[in-house]
Protein backbone atom coordinates (compact mmCIF):
# COMPACT_ATOMS: atom_id res chain seq x y z
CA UNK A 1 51.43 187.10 172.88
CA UNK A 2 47.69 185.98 173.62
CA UNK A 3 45.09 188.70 172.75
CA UNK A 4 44.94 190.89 176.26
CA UNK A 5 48.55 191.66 175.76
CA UNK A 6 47.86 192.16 172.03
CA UNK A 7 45.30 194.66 172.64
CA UNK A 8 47.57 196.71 175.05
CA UNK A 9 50.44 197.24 173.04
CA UNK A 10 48.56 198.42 169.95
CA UNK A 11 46.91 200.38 172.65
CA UNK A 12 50.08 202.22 173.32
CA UNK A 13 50.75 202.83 169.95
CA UNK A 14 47.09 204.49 169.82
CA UNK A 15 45.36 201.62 167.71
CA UNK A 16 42.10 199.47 168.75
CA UNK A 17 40.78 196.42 167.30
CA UNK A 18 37.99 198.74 165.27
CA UNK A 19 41.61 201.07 163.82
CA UNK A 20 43.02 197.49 162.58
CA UNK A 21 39.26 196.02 161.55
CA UNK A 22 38.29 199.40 159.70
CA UNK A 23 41.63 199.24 157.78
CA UNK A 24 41.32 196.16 156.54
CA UNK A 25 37.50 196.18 155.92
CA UNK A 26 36.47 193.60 158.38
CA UNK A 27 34.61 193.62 161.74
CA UNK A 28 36.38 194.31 165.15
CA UNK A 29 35.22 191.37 166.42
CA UNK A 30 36.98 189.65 163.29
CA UNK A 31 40.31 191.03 164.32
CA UNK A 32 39.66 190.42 168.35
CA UNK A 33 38.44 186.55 167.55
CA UNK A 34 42.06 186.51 165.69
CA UNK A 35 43.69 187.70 168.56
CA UNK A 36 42.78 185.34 170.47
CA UNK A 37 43.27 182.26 168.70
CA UNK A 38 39.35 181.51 167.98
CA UNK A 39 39.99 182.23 164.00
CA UNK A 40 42.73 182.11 161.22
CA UNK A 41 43.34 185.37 159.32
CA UNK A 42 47.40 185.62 157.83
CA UNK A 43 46.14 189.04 156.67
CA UNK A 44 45.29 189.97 160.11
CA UNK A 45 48.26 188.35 161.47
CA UNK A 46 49.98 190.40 159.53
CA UNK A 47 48.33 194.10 159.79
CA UNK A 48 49.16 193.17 163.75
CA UNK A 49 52.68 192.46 162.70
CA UNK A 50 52.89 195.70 161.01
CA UNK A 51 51.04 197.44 163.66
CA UNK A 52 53.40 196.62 166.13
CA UNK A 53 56.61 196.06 164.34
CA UNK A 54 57.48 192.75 165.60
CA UNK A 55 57.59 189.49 163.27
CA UNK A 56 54.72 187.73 163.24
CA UNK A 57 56.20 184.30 164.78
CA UNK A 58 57.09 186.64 167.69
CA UNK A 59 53.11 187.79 168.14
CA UNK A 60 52.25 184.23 166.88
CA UNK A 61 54.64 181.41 167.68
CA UNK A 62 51.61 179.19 168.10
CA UNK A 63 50.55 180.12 164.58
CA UNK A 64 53.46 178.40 162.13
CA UNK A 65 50.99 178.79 159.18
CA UNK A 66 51.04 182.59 159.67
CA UNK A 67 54.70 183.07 158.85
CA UNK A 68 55.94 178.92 157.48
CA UNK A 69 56.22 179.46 153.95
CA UNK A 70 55.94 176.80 151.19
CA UNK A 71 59.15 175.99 149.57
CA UNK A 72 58.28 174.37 145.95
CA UNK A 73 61.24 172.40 146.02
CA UNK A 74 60.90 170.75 149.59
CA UNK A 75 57.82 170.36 148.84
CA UNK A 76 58.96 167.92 145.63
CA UNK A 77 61.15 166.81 147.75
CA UNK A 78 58.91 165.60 150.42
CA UNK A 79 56.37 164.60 147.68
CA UNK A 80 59.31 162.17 145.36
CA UNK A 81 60.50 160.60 149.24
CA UNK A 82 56.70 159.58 149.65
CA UNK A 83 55.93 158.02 146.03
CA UNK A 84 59.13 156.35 146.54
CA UNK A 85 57.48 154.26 149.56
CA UNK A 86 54.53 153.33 147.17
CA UNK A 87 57.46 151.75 144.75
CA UNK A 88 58.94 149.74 147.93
């Protein structure tokens, strides 16, 4: 979803920008520059997720580091395959 077609569905549900900014104690223009890709915010990405009860990959699939989470042990994984190219 890019941030015009963000904006109308909360709008159908009765919610602005300002309703999602106020809520979460930051400026509207915060949650708008969010919206459309010009800043980060998972907590944003998330009150939006909430907001309009889809996932947030489905409001975000641009955004993997909105709903990728870390997995300790893949992370060892990946971490153990790379030292092992330093004992090569």
């Amino acid at each position: 979803m890019n941030g015009s077609q963000i904006l109308q569905e909360l709008k159908s549900y009765g919610i602005t920008f300002t309703d999602i900014a106020n809520a979460l104690g930051v400026r509207a223009s915060t949650v708008s520059l969010v919206a459309n890709r010009k800043s980060d915010s998972k907590r944003i990405a998330k009150a939006f997720s909430i907001a309009l009860n889809k996932p947030v990959e489905d409001i975000f699939p641009d955004r993997p580091q909105y709903y990728r989470h870390s997995d300790p042990k893949k992370r060892k994984q990946l971490l153990d395959a790379v030292r092992e190219l330093n004992a090569a």
